[in-house]
C-alpha atoms as a PDB file:
ATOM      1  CA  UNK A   1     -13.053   6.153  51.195  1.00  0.00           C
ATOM      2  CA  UNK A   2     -12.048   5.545  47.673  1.00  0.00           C
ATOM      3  CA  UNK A   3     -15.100   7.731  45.380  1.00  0.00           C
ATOM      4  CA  UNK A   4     -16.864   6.509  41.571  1.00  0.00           C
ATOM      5  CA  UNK A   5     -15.104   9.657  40.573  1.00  0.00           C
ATOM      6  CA  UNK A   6     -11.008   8.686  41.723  1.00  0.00           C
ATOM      7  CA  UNK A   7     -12.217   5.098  40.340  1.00  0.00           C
ATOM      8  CA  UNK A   8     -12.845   6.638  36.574  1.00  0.00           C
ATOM      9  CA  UNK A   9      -9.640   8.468  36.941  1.00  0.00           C
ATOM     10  CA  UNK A  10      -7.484   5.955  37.538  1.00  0.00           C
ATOM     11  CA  UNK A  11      -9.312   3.757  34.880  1.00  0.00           C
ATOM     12  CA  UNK A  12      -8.419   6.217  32.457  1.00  0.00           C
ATOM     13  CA  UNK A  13      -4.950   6.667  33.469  1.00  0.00           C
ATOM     14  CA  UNK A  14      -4.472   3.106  33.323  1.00  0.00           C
ATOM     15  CA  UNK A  15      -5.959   3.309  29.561  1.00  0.00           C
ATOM     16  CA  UNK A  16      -4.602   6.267  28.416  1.00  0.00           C
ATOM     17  CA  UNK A  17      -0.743   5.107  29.492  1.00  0.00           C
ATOM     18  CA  UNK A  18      -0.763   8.743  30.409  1.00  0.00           C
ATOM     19  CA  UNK A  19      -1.589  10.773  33.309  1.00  0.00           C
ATOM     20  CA  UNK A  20      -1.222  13.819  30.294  1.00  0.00           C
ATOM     21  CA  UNK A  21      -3.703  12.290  28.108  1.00  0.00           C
ATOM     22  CA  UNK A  22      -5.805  10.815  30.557  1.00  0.00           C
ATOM     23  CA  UNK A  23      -6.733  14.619  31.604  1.00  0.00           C
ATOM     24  CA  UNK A  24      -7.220  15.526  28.484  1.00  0.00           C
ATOM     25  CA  UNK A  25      -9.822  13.198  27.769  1.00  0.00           C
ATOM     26  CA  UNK A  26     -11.438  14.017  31.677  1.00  0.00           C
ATOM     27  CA  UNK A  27     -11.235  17.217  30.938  1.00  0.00           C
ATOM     28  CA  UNK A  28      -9.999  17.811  34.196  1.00  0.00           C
ATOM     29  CA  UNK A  29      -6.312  19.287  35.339  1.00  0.00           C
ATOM     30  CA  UNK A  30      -3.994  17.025  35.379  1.00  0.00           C
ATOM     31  CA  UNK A  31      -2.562  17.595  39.023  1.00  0.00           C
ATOM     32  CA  UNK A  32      -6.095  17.149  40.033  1.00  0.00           C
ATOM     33  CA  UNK A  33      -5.856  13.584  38.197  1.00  0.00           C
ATOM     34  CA  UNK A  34      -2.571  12.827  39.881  1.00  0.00           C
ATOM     35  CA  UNK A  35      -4.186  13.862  43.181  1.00  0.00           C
ATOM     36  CA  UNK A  36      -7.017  11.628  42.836  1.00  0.00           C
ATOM     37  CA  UNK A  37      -4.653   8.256  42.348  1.00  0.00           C
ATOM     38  CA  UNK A  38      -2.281   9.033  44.799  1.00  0.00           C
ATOM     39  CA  UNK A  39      -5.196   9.224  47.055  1.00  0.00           C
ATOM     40  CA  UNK A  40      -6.261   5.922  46.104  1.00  0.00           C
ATOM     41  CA  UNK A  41      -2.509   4.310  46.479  1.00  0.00           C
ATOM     42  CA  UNK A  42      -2.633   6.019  50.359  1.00  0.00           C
ATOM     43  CA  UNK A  43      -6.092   4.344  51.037  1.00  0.00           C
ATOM     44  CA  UNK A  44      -5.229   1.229  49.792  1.00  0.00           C
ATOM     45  CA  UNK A  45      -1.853   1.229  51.258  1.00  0.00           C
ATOM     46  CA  UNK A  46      -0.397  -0.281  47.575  1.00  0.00           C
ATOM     47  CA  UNK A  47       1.048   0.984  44.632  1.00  0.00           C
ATOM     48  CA  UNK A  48      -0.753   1.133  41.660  1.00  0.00           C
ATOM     49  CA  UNK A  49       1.231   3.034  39.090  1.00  0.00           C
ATOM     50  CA  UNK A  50       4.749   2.730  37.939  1.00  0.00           C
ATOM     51  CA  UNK A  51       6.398   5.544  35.961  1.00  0.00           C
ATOM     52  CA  UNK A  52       8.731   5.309  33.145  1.00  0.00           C
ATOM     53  CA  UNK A  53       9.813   7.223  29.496  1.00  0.00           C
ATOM     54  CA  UNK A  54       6.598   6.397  27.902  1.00  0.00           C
ATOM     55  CA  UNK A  55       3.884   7.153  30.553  1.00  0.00           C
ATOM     56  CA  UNK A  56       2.274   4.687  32.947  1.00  0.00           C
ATOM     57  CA  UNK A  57       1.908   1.747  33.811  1.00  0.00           C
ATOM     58  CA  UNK A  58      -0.530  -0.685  36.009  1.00  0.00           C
ATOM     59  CA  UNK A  59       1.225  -2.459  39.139  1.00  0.00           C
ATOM     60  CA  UNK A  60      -0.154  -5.903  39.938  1.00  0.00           C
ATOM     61  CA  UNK A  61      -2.531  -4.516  42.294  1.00  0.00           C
ATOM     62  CA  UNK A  62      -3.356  -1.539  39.673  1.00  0.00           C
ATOM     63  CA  UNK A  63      -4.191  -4.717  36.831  1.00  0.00           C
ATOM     64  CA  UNK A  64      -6.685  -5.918  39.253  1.00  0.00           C
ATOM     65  CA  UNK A  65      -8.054  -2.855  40.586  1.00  0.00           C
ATOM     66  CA  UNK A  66      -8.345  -2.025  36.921  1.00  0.00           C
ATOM     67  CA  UNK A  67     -10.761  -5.056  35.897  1.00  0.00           C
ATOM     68  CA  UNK A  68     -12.885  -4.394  39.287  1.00  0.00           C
ATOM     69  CA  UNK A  69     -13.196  -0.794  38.755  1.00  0.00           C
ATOM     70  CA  UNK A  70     -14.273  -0.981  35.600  1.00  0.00           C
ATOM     71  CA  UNK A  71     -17.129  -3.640  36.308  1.00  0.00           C
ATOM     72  CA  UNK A  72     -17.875  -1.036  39.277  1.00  0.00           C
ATOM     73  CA  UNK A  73     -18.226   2.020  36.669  1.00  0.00           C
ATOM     74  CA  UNK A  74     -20.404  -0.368  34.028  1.00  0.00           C
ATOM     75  CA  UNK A  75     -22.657  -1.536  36.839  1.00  0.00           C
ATOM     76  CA  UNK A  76     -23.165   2.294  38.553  1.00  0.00           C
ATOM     77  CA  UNK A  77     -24.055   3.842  35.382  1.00  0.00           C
ATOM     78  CA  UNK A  78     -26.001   1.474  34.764  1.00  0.00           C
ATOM     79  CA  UNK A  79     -27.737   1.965  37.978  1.00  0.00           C
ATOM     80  CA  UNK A  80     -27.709   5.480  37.336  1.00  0.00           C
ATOM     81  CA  UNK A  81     -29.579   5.413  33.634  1.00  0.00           C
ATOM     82  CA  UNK A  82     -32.303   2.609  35.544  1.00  0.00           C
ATOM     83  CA  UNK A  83     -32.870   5.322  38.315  1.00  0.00           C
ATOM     84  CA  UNK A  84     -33.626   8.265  35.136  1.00  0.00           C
ATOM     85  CA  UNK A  85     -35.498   6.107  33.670  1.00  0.00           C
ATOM     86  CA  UNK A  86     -37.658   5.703  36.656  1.00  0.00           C
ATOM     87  CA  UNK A  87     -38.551   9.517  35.796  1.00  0.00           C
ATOM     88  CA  UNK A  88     -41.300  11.432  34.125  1.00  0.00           C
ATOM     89  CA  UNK A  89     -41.266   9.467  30.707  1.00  0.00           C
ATOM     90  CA  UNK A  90     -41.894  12.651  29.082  1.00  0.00           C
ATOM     91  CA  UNK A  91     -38.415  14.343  29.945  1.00  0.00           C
ATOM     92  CA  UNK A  92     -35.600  11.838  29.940  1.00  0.00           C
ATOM     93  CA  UNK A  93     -32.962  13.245  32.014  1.00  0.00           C
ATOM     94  CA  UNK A  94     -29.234  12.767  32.602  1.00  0.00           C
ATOM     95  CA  UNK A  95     -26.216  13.284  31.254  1.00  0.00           C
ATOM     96  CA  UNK A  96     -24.626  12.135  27.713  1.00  0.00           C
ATOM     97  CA  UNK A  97     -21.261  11.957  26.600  1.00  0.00           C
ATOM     98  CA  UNK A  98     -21.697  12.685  22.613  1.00  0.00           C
ATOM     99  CA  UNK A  99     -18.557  12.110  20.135  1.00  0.00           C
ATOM    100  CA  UNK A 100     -18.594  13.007  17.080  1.00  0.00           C
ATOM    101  CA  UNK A 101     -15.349  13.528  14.704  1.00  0.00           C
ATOM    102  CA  UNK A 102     -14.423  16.883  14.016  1.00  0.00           C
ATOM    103  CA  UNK A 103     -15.962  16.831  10.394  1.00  0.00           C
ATOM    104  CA  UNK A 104     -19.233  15.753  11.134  1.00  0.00           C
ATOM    105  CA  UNK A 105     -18.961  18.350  14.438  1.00  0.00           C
ATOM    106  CA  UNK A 106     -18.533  20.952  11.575  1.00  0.00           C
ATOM    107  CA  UNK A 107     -21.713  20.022  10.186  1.00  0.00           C
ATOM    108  CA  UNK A 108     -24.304  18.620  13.054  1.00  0.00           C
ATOM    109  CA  UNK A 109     -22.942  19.873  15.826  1.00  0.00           C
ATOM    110  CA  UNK A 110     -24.414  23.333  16.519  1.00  0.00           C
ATOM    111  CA  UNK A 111     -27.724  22.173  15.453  1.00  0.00           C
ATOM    112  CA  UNK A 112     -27.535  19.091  17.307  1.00  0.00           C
ATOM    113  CA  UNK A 113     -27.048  20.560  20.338  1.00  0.00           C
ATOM    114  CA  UNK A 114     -29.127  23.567  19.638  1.00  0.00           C
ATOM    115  CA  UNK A 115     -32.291  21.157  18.988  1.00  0.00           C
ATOM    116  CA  UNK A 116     -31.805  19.153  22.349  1.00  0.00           C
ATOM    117  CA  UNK A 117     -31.545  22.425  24.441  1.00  0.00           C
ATOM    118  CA  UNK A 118     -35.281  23.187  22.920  1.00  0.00           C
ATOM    119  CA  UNK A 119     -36.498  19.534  22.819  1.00  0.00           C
ATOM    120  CA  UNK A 120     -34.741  17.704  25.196  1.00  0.00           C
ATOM    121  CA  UNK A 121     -33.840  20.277  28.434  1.00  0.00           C
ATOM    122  CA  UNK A 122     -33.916  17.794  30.744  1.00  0.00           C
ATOM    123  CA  UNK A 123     -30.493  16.316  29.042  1.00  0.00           C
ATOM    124  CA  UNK A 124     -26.809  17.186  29.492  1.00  0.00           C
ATOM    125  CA  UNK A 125     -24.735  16.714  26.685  1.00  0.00           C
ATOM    126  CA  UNK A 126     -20.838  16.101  27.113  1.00  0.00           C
ATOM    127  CA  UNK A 127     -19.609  16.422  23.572  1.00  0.00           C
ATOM    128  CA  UNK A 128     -16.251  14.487  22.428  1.00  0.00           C
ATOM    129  CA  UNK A 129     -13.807  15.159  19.458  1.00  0.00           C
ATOM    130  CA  UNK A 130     -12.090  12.734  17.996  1.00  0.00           C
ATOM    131  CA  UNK A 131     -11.735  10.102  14.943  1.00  0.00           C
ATOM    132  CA  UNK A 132     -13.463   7.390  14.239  1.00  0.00           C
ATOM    133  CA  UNK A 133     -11.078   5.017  15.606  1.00  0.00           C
ATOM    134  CA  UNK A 134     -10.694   6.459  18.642  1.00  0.00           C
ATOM    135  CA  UNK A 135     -14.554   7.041  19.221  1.00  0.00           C
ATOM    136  CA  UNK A 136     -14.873   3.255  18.687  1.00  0.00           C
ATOM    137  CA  UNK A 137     -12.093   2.321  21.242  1.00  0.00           C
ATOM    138  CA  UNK A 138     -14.434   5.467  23.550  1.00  0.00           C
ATOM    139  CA  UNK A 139     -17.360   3.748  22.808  1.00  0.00           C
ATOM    140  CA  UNK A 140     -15.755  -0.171  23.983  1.00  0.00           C
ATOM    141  CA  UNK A 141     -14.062   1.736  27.398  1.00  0.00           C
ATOM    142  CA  UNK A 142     -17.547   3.301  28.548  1.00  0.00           C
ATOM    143  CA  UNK A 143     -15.799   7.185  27.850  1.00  0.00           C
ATOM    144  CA  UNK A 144     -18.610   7.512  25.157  1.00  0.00           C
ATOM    145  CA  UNK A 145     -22.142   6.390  25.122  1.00  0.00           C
ATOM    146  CA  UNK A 146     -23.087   7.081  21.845  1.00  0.00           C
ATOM    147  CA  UNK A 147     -20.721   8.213  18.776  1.00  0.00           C
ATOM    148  CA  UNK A 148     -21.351   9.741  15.062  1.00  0.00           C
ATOM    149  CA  UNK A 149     -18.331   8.287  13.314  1.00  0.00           C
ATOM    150  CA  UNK A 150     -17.120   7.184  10.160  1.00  0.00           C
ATOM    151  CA  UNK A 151     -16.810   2.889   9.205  1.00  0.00           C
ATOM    152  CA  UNK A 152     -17.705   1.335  12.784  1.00  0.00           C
ATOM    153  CA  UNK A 153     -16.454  -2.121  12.265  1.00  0.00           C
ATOM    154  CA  UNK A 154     -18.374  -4.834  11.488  1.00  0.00           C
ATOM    155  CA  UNK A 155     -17.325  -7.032  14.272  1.00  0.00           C
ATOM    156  CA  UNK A 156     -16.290  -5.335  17.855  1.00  0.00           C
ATOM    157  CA  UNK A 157     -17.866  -7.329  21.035  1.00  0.00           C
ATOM    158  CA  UNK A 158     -17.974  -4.540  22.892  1.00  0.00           C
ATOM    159  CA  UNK A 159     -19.849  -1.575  20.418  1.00  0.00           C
ATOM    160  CA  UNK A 160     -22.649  -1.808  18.283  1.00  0.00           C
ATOM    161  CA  UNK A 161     -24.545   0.473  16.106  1.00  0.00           C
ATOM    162  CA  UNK A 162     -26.467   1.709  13.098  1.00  0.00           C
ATOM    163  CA  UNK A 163     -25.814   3.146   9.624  1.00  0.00           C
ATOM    164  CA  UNK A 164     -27.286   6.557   8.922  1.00  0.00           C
ATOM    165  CA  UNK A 165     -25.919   7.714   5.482  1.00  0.00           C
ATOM    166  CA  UNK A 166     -23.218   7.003   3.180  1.00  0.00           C
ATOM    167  CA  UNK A 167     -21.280  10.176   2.293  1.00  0.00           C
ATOM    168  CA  UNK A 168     -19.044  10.680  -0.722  1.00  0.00           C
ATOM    169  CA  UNK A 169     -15.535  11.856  -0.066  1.00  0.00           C
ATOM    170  CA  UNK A 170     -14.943  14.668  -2.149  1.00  0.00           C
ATOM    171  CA  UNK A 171     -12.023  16.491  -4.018  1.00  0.00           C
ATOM    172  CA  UNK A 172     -10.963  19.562  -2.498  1.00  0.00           C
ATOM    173  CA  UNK A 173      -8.750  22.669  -3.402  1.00  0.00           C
ATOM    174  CA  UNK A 174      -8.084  26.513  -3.530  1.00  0.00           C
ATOM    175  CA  UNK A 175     -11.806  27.871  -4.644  1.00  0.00           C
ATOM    176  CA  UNK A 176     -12.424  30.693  -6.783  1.00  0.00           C
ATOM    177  CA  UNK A 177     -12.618  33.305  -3.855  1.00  0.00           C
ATOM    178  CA  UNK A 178      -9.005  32.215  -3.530  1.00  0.00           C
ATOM    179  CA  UNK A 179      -7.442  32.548  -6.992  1.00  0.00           C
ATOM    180  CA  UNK A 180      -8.375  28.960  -7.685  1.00  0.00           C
ATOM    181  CA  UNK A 181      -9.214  27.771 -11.179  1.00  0.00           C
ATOM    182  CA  UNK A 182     -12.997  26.638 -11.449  1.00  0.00           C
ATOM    183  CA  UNK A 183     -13.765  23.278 -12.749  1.00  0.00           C
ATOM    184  CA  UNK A 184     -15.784  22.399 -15.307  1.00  0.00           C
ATOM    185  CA  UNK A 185     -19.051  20.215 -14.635  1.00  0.00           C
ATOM    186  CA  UNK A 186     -20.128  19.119 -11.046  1.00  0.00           C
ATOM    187  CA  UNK A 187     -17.504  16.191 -11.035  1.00  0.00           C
ATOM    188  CA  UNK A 188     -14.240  14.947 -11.661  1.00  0.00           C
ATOM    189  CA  UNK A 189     -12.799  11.446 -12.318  1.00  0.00           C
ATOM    190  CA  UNK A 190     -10.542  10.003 -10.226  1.00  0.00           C
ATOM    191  CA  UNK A 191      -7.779   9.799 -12.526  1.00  0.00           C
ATOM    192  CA  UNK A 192      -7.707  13.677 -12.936  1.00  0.00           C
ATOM    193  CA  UNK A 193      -5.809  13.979  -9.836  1.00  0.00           C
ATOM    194  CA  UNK A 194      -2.559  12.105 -11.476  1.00  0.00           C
ATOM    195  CA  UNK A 195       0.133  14.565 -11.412  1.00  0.00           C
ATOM    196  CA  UNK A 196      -1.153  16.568  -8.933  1.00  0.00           C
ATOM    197  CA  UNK A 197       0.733  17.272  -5.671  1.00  0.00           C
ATOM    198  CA  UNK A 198      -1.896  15.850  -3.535  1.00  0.00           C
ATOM    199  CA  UNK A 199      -2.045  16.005   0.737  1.00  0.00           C
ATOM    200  CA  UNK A 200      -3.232  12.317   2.277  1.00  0.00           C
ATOM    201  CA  UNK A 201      -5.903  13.229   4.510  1.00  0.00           C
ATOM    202  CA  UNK A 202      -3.863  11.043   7.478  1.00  0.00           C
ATOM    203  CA  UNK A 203      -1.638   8.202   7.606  1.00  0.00           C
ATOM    204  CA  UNK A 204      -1.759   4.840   6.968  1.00  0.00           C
ATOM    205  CA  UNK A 205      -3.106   2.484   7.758  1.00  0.00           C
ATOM    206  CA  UNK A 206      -6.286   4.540   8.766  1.00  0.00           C
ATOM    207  CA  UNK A 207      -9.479   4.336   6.947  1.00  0.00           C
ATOM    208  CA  UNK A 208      -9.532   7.051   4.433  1.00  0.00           C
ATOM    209  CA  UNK A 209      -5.740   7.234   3.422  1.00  0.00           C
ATOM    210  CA  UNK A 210      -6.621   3.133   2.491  1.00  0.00           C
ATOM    211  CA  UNK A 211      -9.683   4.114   0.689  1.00  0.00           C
ATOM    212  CA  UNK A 212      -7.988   6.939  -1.030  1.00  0.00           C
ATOM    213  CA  UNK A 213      -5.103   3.694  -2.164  1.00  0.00           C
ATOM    214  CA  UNK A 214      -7.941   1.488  -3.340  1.00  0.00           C
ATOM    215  CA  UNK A 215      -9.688   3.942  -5.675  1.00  0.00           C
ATOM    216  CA  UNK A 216      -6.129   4.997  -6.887  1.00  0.00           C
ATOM    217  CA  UNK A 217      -5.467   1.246  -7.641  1.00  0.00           C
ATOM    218  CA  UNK A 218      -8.640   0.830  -9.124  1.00  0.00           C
ATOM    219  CA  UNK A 219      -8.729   3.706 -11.348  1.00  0.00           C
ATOM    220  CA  UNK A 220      -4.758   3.207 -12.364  1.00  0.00           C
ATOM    221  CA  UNK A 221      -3.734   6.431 -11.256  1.00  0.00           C
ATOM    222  CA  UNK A 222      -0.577   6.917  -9.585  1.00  0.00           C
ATOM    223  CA  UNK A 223      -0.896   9.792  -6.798  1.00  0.00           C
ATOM    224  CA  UNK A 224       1.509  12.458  -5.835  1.00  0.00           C
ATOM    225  CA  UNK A 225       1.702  12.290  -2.619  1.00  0.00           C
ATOM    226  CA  UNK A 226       3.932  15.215  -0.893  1.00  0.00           C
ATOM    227  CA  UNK A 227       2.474  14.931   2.339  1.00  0.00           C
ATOM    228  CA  UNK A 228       0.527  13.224   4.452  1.00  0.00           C
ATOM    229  CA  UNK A 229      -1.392  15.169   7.208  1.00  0.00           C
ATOM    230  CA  UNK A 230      -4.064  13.569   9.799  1.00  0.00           C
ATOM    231  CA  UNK A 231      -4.437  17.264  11.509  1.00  0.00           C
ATOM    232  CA  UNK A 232      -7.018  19.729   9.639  1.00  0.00           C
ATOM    233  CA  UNK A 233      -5.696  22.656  11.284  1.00  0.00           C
ATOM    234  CA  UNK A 234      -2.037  22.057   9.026  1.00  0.00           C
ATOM    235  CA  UNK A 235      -3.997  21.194   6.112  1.00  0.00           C
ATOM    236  CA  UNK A 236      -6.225  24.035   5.995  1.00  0.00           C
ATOM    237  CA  UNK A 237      -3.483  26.598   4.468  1.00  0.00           C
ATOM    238  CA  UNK A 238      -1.761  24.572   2.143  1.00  0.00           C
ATOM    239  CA  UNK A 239      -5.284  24.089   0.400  1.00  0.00           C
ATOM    240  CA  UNK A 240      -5.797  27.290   0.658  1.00  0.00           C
ATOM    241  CA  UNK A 241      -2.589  28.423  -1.043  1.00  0.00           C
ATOM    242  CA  UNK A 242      -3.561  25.929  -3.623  1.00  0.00           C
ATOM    243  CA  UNK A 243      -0.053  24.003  -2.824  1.00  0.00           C
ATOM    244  CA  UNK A 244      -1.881  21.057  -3.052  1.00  0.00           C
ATOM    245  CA  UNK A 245      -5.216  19.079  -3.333  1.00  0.00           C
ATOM    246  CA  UNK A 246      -7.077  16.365  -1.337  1.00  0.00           C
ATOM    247  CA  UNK A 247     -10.067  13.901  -0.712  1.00  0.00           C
ATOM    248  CA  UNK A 248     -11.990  14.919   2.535  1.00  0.00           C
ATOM    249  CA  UNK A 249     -15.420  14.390   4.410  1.00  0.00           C
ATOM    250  CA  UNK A 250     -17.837  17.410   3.144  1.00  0.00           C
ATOM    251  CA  UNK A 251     -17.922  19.015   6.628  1.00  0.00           C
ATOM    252  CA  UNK A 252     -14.176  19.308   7.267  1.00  0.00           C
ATOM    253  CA  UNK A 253     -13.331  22.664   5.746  1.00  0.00           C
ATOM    254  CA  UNK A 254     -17.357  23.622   5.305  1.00  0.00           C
ATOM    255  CA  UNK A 255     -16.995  27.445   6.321  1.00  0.00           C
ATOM    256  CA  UNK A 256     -13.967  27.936   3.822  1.00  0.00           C
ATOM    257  CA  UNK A 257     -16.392  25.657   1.230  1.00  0.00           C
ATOM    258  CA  UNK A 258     -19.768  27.713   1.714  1.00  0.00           C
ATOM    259  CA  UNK A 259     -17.287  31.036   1.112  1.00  0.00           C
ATOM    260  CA  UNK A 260     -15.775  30.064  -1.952  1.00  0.00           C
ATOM    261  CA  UNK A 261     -11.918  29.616  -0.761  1.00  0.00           C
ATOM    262  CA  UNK A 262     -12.000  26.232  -1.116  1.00  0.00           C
ATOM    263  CA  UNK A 263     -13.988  24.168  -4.410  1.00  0.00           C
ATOM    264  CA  UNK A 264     -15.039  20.256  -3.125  1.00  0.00           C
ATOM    265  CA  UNK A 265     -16.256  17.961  -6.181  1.00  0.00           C
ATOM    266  CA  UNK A 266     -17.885  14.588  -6.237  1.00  0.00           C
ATOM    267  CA  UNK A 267     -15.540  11.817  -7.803  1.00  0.00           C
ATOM    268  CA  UNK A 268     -16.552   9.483 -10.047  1.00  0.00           C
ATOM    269  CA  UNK A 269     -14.665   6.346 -11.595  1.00  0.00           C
ATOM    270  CA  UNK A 270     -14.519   4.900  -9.073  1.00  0.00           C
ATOM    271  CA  UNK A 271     -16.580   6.544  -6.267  1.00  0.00           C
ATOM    272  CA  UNK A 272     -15.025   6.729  -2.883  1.00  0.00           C
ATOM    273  CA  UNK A 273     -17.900   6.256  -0.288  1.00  0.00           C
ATOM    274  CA  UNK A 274     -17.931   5.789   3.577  1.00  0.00           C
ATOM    275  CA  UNK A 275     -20.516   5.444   5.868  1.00  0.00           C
ATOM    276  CA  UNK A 276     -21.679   7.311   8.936  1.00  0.00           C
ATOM    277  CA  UNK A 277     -22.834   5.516  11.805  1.00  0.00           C
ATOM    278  CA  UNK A 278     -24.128   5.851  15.244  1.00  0.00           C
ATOM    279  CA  UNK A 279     -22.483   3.491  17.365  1.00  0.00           C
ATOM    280  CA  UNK A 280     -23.196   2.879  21.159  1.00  0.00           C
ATOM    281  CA  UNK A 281     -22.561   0.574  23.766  1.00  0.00           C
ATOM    282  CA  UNK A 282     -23.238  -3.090  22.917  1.00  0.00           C
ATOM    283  CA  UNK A 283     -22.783  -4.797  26.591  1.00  0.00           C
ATOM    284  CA  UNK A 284     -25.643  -2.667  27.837  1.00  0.00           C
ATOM    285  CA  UNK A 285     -29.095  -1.424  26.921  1.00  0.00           C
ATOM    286  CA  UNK A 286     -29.670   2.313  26.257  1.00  0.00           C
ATOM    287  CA  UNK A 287     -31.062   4.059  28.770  1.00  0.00           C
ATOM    288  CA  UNK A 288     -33.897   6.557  28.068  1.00  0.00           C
ATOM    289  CA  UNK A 289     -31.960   9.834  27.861  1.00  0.00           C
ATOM    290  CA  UNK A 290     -29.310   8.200  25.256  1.00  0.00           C
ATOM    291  CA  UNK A 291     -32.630   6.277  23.492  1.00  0.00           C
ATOM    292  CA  UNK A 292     -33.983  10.224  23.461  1.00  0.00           C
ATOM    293  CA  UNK A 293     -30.728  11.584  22.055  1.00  0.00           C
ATOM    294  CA  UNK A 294     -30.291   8.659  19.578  1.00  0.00           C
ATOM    295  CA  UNK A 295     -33.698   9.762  17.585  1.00  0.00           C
ATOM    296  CA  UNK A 296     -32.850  13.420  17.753  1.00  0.00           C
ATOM    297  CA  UNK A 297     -29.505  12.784  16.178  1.00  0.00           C
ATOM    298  CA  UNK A 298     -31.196  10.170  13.353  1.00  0.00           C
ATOM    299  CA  UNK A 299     -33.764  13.399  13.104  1.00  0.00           C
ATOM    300  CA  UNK A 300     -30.434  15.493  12.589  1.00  0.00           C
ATOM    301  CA  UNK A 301     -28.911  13.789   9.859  1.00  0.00           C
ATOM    302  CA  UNK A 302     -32.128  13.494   7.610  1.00  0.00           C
ATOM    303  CA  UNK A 303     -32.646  16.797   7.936  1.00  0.00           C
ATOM    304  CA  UNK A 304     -28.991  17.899   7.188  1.00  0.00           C
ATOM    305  CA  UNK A 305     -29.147  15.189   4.484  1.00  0.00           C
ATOM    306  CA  UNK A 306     -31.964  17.488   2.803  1.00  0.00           C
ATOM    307  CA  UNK A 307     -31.336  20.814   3.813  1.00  0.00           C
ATOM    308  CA  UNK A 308     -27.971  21.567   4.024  1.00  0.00           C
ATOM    309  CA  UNK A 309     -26.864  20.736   1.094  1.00  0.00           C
ATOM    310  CA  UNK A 310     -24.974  17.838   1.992  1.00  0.00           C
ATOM    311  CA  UNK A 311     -23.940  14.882  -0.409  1.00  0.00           C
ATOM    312  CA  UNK A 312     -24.936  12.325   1.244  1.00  0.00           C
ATOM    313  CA  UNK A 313     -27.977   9.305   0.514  1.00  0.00           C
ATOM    314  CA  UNK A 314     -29.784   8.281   3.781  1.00  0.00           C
ATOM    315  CA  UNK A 315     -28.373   4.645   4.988  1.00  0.00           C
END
């Protein structure tokens, strides 16, 4: 008898358009994956998949299987957060799938997770990498119940949230532990970065390569772009090498920033500014573990806000 667990596999098959990705995002292998669905086509007695170059694909009776498994998952976990809460309200228990992008992992994660395994035991957390973007769509599918991102839109039926802080996007480049050149004064206008070979932090149309365009238009300052590169792990030696310079979130390179190999400076005319949010589920209520985790994270980032030296200003 098809299982809760072979239904959120093949849901996330079906939305990934990738049995590859899919387990990525599972975390699981993915022959186990495959397993699971083929299972599911032999119980059924239908087909549910199609193959072909780009991935996957739902059959007529995987579209429909599709919208009633995914009402099945939304009412379960429901079920499963109302039977928690039915606990000791004193220690909210369950499990939590967490994302966060990989800056703000740099900066809250360890602590994060270090202050629920004192305060809140009786939790689980599940913890999720990835941009903004995709934490949103996470967020809408039911992969995430709560996410610390970057911009959540103003509008989405399906995800709601709650502004923490706005955060400055800073300059960065080579630091003096790193033959760089130090700067003079605690910031730098945009328009000192004309001439400059200069690394977009992704590609457009994402958020911060369009906010990066704005300022530039607003300041007049034409940028010289040589690259553009979404993936920190890329970016991190050409900025090292001082081969170029870029705009980033404060926690994306914050080892190589605390040790003086890279310099990051506050920009001024204009100020580029985003804000971090905690976005969550808006076709269902939080349960109490998630309601639990929410305050410890809003706890988290006033705290980091004031202590670690962050530049940010509480939302």
């Amino acid at each position: 008898m098809a299982d809760i667990r072979q239904l959120r596999y093949f849901v996330a098959a079906v939305e990934a358009e990738s049995l590859t990705r899919a387990a990525e995002r599972l975390a699981v292998a993915q022959p186990a994956l495959g397993l699971a669905i083929r299972k599911l086509e032999a119980e059924f007695g239908v087909p549910l998949l199609v193959r072909h170059s780009r991935g996957i694909a739902p059959t007529a009776a995987g579209q429909e299987l599709l919208r009633r498994a995914q009402l099945l998952i939304r009412d379960f976990d429901a079920l499963c957060g109302a039977m928690r809460d039915l606990g000791d309200p004193a220690a909210p228990r369950g499990r939590v799938v967490l994302g966060m992008t990989p800056s703000l992992g740099n900066l809250l994660g360890a602590a994060l997770l270090e202050a629920a395994a004192q305060r809140l035991p009786g939790l689980r957390i599940a913890v999720i990498e990835a941009l903004s973007d995709t934490l949103v769509d996470c967020v809408a599918q039911g992969d995430c119940d709560l996410a610390l991102l970057r911009d959540l839109p103003e509008r989405h039926r399906a995800v709601r949230g709650e502004a923490l802080a706005r955060e400055p996007m800073l300059l960065v480049e080579r630091g003096p532990a790193a033959g760089g050149g130090a700067r003079p004064g605690g910031t730098v206008p945009f328009a000192a970065l004309e001439g400059l070979p200069f690394a977009m932090p992704g590609v457009a149309p994402a958020a911060l390569p369009r906010l990066i365009a704005q300022a530039a238009e607003a300041a007049g300052c034409a940028l010289h772009v040589t690259c553009e590169v979404p993936a920190t792990a890329t970016l991190r030696p050409l900025l090292l090498e001082g081969r170029c310079v870029s705009i980033l979130p404060y926690g994306t390179f914050l080892p190589e920033i605390r040790a003086g190999l890279l310099a990051a400076m506050r920009i001024t005319d204009p100020v580029l500014e985003r804000v971090i949010s905690l976005a969550y589920p808006a076709t269902r209520p939080l349960n109490r573990a998630e309601l639990a985790l929410r305050g410890l994270i809003q706890t988290q980032v006033a705290a980091c806000a004031e202590t670690e030296g962050a530049p940010w200003e509480l939302a």
